[in-house]
N, C-alpha and C. Protein backbone atom coordinates (compact mmCIF):
# COMPACT_ATOMS: atom_id res chain seq x y z
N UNK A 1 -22.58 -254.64 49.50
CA UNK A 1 -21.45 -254.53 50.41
C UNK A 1 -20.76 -255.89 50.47
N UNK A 2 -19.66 -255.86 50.00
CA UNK A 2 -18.60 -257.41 50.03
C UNK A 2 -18.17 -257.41 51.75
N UNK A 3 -18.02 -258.52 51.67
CA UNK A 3 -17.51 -258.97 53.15
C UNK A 3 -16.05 -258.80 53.71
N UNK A 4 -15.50 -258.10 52.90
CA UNK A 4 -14.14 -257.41 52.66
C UNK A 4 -14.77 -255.98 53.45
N UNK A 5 -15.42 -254.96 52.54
CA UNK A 5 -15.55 -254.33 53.15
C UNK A 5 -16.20 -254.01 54.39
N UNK A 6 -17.38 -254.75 54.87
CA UNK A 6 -18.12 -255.05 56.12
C UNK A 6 -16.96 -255.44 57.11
N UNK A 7 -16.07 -255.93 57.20
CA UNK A 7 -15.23 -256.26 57.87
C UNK A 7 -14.56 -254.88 58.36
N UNK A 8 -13.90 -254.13 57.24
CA UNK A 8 -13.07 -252.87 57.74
C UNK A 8 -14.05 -252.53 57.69
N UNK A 9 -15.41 -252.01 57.65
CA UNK A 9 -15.98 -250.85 58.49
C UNK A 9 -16.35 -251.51 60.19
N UNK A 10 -16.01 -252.88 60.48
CA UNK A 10 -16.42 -253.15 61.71
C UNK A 10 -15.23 -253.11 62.40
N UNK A 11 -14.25 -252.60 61.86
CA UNK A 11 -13.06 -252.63 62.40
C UNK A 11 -12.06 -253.77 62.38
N UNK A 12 -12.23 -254.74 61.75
CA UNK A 12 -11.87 -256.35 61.79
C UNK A 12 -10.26 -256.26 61.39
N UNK A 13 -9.20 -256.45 62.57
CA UNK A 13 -7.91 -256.51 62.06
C UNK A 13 -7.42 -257.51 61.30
N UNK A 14 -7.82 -258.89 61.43
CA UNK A 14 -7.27 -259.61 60.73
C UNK A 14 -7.83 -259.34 59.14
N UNK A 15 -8.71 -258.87 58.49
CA UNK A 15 -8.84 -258.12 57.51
C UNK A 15 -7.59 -258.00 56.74
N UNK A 16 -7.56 -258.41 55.29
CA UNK A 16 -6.56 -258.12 55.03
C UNK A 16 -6.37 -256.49 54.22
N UNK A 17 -7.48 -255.66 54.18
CA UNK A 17 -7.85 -254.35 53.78
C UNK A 17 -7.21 -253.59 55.06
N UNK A 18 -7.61 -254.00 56.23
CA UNK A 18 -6.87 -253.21 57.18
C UNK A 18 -5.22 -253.35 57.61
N UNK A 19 -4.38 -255.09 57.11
CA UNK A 19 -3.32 -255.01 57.51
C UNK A 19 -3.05 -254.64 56.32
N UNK A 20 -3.22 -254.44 54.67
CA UNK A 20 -1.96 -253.86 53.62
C UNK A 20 -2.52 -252.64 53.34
N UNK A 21 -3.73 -251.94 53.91
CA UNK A 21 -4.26 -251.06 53.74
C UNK A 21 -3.63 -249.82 53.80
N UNK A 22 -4.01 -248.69 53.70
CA UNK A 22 -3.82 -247.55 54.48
C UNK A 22 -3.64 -247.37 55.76
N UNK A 23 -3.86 -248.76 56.72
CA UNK A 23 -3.84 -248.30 57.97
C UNK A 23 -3.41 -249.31 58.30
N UNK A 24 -2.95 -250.00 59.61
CA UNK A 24 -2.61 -251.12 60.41
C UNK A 24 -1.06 -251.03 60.19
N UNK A 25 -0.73 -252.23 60.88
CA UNK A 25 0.75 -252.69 61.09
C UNK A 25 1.88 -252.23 60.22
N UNK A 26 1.75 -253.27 59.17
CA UNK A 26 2.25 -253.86 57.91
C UNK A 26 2.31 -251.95 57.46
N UNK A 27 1.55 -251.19 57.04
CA UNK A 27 2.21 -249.85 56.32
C UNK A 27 2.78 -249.06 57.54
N UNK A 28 2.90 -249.17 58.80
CA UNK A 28 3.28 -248.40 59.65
C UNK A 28 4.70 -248.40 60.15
N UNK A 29 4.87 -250.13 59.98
CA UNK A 29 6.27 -250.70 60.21
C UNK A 29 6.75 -250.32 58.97
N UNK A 30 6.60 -250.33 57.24
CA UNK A 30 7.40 -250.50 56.64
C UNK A 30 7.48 -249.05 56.53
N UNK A 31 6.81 -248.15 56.34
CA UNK A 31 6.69 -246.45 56.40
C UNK A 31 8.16 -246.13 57.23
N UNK A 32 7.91 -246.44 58.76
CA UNK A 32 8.59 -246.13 59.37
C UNK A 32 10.08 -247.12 59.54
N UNK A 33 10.33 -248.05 59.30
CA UNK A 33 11.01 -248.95 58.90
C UNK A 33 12.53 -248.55 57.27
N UNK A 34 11.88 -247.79 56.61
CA UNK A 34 11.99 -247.87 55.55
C UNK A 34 12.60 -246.36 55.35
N UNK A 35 12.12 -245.28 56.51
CA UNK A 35 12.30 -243.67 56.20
C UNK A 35 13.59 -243.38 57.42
N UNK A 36 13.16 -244.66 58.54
CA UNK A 36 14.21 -244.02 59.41
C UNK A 36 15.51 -244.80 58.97
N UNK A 37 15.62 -246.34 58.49
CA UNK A 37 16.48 -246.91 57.82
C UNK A 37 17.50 -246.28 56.89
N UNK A 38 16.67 -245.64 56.47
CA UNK A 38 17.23 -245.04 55.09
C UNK A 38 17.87 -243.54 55.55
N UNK A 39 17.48 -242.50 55.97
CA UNK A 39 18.38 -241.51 57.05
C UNK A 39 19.18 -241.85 57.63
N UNK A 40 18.90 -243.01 57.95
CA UNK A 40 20.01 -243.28 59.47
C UNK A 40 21.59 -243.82 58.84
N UNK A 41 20.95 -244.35 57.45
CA UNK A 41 22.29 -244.90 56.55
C UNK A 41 22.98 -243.82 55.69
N UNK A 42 22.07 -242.88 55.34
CA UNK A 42 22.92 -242.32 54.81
C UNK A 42 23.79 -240.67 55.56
N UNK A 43 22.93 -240.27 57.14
CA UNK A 43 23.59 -239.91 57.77
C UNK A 43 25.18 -240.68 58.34
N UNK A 44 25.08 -242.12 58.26
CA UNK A 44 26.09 -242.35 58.87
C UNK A 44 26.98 -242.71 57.38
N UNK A 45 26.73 -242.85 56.31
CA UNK A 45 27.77 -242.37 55.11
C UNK A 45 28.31 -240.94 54.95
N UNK A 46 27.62 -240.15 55.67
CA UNK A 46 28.21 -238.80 55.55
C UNK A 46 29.36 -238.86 56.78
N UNK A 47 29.14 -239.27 58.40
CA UNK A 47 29.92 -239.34 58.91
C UNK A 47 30.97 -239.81 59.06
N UNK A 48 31.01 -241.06 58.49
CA UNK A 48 31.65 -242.33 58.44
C UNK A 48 32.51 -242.51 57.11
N UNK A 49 31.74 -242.45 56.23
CA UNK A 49 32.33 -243.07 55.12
C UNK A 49 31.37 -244.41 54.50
N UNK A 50 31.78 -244.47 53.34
CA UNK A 50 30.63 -245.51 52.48
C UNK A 50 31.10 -247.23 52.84
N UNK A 51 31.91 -247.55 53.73
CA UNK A 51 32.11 -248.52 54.52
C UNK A 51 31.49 -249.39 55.44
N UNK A 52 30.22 -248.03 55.91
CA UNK A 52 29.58 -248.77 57.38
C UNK A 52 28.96 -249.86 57.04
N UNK A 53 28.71 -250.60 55.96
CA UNK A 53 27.85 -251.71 55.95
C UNK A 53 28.66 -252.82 56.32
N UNK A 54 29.73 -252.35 56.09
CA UNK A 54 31.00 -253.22 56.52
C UNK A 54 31.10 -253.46 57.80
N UNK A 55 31.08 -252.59 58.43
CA UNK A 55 31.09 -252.38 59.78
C UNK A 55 30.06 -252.98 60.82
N UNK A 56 28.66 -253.15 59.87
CA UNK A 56 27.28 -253.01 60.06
C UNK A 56 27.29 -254.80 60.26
N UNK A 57 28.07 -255.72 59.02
CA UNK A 57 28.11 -256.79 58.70
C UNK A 57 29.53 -257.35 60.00
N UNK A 58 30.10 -256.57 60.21
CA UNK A 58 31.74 -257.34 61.52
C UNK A 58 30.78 -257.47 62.69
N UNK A 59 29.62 -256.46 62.86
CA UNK A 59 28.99 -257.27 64.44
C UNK A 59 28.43 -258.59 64.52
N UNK A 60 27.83 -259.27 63.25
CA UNK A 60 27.60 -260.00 62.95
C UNK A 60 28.87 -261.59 62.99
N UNK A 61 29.68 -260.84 62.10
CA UNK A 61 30.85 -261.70 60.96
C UNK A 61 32.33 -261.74 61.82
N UNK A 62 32.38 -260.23 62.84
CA UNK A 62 33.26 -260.13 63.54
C UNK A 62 34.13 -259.62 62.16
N UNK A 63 35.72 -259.37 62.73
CA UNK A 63 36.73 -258.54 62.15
C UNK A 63 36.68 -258.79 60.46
N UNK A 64 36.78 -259.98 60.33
CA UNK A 64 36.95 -260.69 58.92
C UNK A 64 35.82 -259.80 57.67
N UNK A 65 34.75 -259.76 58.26
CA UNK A 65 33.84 -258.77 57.45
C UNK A 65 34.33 -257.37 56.63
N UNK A 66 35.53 -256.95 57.54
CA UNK A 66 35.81 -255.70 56.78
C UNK A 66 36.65 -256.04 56.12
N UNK A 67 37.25 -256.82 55.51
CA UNK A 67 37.87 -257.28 54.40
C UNK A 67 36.39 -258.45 53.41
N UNK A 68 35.39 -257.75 53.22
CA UNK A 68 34.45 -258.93 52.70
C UNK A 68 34.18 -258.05 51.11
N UNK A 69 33.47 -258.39 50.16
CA UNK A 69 33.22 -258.05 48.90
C UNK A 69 31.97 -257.64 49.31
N UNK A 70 30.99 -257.73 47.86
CA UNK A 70 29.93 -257.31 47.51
C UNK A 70 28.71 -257.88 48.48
N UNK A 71 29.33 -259.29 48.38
CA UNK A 71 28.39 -259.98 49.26
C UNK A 71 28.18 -259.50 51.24
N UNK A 72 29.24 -259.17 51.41
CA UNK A 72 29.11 -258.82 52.98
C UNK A 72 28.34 -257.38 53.02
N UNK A 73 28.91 -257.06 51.91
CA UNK A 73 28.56 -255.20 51.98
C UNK A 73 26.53 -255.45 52.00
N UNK A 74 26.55 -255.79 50.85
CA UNK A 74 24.76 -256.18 50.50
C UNK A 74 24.50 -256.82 52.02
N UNK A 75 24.90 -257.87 53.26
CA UNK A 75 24.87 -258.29 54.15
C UNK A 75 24.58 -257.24 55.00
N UNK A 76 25.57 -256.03 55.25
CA UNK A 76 25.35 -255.39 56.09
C UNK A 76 24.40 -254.00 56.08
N UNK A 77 23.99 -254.00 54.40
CA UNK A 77 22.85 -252.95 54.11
C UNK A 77 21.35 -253.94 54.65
N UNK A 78 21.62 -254.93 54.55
CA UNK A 78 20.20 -255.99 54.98
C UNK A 78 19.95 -256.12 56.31
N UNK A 79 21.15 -256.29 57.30
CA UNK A 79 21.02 -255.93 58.93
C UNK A 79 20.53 -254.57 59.02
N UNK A 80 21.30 -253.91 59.07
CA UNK A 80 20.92 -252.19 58.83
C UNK A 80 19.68 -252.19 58.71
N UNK A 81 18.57 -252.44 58.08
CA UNK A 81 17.60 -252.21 57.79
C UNK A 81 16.55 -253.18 58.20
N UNK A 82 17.10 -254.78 58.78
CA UNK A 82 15.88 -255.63 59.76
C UNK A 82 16.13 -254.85 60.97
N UNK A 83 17.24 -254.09 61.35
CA UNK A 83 17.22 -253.69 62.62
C UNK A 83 16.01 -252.22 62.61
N UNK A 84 16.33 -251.71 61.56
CA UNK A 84 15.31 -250.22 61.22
C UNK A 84 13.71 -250.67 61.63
N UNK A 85 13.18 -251.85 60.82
CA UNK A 85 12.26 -252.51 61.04
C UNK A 85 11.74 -253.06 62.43
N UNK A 86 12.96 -253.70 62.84
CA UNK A 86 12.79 -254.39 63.88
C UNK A 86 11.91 -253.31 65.02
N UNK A 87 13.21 -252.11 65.22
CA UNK A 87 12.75 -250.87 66.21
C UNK A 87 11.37 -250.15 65.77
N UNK A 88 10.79 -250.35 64.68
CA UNK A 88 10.00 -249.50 64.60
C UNK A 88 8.57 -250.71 64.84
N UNK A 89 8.76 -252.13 64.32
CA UNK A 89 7.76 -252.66 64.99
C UNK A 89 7.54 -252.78 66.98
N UNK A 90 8.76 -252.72 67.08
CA UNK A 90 8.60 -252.54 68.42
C UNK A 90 7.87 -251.14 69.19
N UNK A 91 8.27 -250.11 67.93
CA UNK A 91 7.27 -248.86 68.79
C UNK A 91 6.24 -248.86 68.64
N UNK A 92 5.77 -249.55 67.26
CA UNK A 92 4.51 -250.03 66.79
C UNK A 92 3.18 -250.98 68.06
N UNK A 93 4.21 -251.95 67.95
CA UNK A 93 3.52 -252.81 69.15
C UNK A 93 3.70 -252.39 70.78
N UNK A 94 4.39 -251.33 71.25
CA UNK A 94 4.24 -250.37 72.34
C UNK A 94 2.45 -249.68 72.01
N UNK A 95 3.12 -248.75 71.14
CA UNK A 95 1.76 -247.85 70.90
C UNK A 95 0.45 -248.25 70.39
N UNK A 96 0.42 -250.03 71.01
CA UNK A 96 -0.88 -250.34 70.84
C UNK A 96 -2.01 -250.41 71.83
N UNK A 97 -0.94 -250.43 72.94
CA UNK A 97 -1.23 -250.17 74.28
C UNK A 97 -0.66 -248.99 74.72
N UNK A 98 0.33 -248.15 74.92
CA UNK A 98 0.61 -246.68 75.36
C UNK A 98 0.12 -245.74 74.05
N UNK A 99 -1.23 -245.22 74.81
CA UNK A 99 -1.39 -244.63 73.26
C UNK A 99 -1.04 -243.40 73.34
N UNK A 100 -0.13 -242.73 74.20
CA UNK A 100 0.66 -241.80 74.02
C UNK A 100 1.49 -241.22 73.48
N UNK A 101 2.01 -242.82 72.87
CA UNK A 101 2.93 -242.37 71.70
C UNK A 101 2.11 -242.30 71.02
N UNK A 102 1.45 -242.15 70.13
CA UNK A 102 0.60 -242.22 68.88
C UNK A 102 -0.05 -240.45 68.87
N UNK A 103 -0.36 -240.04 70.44
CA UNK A 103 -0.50 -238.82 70.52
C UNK A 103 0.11 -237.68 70.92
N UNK A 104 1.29 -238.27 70.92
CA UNK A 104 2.51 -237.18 71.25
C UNK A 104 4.15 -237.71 70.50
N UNK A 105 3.73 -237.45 68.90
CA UNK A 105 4.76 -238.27 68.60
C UNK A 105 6.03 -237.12 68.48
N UNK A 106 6.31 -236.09 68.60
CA UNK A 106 7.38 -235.60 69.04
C UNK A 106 8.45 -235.79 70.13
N UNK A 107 7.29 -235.72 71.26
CA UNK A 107 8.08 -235.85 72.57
C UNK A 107 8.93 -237.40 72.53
N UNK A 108 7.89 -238.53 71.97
CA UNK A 108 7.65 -239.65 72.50
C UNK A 108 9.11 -240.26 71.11
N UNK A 109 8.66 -239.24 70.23
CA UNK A 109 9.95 -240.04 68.87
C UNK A 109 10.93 -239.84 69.27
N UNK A 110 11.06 -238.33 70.14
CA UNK A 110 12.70 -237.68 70.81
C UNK A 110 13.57 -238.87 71.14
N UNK A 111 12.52 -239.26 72.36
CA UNK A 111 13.00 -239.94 73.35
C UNK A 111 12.74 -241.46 73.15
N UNK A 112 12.28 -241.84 72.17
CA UNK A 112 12.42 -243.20 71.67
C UNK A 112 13.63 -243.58 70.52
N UNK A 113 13.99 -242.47 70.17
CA UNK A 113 15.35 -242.35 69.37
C UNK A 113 17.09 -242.65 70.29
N UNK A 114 16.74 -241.64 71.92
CA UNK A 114 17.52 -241.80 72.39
C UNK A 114 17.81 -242.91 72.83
N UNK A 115 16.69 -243.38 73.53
CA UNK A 115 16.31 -245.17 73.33
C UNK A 115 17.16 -245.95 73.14
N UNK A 116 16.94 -245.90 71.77
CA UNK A 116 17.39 -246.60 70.62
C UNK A 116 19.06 -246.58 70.59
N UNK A 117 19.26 -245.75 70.65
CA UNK A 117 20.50 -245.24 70.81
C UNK A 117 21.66 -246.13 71.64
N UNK A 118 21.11 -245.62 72.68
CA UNK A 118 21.51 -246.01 73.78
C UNK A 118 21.69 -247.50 74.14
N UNK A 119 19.89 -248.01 73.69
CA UNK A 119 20.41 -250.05 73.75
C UNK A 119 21.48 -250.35 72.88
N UNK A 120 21.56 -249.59 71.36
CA UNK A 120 22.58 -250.11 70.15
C UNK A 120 24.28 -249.88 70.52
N UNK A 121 24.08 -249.10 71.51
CA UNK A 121 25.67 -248.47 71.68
C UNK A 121 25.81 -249.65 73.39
N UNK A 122 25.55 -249.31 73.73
CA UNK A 122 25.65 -250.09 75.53
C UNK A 122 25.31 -251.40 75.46
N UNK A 123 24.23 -251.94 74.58
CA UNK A 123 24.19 -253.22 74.66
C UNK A 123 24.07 -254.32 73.65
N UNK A 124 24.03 -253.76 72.17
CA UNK A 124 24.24 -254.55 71.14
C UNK A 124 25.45 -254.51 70.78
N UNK A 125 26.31 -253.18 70.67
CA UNK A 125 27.58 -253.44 70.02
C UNK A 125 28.71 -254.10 70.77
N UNK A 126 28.19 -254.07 72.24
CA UNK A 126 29.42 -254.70 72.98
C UNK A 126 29.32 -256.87 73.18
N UNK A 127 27.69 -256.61 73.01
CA UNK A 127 27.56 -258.17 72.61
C UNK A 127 27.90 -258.42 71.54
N UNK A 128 28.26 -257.43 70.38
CA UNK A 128 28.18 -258.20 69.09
C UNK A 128 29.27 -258.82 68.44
N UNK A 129 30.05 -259.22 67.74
CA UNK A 129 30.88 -259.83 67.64
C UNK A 129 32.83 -258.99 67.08
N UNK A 130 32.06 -257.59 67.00
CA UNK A 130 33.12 -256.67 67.28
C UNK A 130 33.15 -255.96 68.95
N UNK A 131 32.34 -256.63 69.67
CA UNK A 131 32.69 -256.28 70.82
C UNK A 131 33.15 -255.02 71.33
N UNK A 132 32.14 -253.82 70.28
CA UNK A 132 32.70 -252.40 70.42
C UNK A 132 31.99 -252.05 72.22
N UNK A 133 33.19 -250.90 72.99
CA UNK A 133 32.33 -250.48 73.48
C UNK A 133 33.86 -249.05 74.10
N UNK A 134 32.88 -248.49 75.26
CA UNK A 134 34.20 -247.44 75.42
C UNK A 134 35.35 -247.56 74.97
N UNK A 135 36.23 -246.54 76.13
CA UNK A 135 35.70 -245.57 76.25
C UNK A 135 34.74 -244.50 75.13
N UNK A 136 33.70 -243.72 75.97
CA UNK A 136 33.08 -242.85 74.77
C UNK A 136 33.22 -241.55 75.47
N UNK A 137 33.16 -240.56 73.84
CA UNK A 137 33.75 -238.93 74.33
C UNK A 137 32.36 -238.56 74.39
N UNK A 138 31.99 -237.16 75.36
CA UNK A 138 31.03 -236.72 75.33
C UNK A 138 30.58 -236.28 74.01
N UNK A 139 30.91 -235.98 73.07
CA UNK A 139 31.15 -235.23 71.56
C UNK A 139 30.45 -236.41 70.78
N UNK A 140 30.59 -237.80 71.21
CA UNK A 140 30.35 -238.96 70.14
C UNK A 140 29.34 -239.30 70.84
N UNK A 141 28.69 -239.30 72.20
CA UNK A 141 27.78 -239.41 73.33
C UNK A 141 26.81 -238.64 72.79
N UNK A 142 26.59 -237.23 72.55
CA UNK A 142 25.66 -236.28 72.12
C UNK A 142 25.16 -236.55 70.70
N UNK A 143 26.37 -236.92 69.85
CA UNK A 143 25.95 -236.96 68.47
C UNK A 143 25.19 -237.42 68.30
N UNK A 144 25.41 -239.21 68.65
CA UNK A 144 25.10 -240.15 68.19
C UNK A 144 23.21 -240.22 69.14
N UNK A 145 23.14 -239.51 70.21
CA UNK A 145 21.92 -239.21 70.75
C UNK A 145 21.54 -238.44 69.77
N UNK A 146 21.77 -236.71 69.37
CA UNK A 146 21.14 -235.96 68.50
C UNK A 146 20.55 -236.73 67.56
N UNK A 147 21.34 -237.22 66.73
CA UNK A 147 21.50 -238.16 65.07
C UNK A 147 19.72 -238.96 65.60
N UNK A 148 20.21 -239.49 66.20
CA UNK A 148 19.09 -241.04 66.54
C UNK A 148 17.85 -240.40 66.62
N UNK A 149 17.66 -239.12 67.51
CA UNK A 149 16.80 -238.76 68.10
C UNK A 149 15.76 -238.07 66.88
N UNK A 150 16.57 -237.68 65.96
CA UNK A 150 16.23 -237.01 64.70
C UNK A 150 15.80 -238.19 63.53
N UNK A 151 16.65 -238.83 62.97
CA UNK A 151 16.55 -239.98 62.39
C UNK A 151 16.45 -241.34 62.35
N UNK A 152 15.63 -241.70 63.76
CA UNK A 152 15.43 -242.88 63.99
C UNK A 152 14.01 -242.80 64.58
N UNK A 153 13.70 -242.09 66.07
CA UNK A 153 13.06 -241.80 66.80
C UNK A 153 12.00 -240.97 65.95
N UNK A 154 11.77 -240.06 65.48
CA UNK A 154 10.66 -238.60 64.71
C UNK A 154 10.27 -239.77 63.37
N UNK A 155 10.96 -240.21 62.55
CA UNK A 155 9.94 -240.83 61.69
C UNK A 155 9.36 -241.90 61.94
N UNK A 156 10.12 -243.24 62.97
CA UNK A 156 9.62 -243.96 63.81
C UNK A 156 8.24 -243.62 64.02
N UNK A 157 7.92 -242.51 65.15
CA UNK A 157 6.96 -241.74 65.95
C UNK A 157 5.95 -241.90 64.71
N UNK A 158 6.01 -240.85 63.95
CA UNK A 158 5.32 -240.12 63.14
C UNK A 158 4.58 -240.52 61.89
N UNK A 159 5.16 -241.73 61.69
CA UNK A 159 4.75 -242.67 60.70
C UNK A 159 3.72 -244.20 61.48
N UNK A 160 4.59 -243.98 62.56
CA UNK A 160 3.15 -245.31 63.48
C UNK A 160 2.44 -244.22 63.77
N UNK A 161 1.83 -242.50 63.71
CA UNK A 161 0.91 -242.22 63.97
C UNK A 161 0.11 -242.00 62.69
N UNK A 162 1.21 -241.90 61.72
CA UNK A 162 0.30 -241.57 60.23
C UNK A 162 -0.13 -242.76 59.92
N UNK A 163 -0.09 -244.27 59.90
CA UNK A 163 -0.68 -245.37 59.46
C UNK A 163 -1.02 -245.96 60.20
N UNK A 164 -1.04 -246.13 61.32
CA UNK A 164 -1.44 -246.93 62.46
C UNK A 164 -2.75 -246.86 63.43
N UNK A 165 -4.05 -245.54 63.28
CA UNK A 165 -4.51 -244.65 64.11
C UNK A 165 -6.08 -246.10 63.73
């Protein structure tokens, strides 16, 4: 028995078998990081148009961004996706202590989507440097809850319960 494995059978997190493993952090964040990222971009290319990275890169860059090339665009597919990360280590490191989410990842992805939602629209986009914010229609209010709740929130959930347990 190597001391690699004596370790993950004693449970040992700093282990590096348990963080690139099948289980721990590191595959739970990028699982979920990586599935809701990736929905969430290309739902909003269907809504939007193949622009949003543009859009993604002006909260950042402000107005000037949507007149940017290759380089802003690649910019705003790279936010897009530390932010995907970002939210899902955060449900990650919730559900290390509420282990409710981990055992109710439906309810708990629903409503961690709306979450999500909700801080990105009310309190990132109006800090951000496009300074988006109302008025909002009930129609863009629901969507953008449905959308999240589906493709941000459920693989979020479901992926910190498939690698994380």
């Amino acid at each position: 028995m190597t001391a690699d494995s004596t370790a993950r059978s004693l449970g040992n997190a700093s282990s590096p078998g348990i963080l690139f493993g099948k289980r721990g952090a590191l595959p739970a964040i990028a699982a979920g990081g990586l599935i809701a990222g990736t929905l969430d971009l290309i739902q909003a290319f269907i809504l939007f148009g193949r622009r949003v990275p543009l859009v993604i890169a002006a909260g950042l860059l402000g107005k000037p961004a949507f007149h940017g090339g290759a380089a802003t665009y690649i910019l705003g597919v790279l936010l897009h996706f530390f932010i995907a990360f970002s939210v899902t280590a955060i449900y990650y490191a919730a559900s290390r202590r509420l282990t409710f989410l981990i055992e109710h990842p439906l309810v708990c992805g629903l409503f961690y989507g709306m979450a999500v939602e909700s801080v990105m629209s009310y309190i990132v986009l109006p800090l951000s440097a496009l300074h988006a914010k109302g008025p909002y229609t009930l129609h863009d209010v629901l969507l953008g809850l449905a959308v999240h709740m589906t493709v941000i929130g459920l693989p979020i959930a479901y992926s910190v319960r498939r690698f994380a347990k």
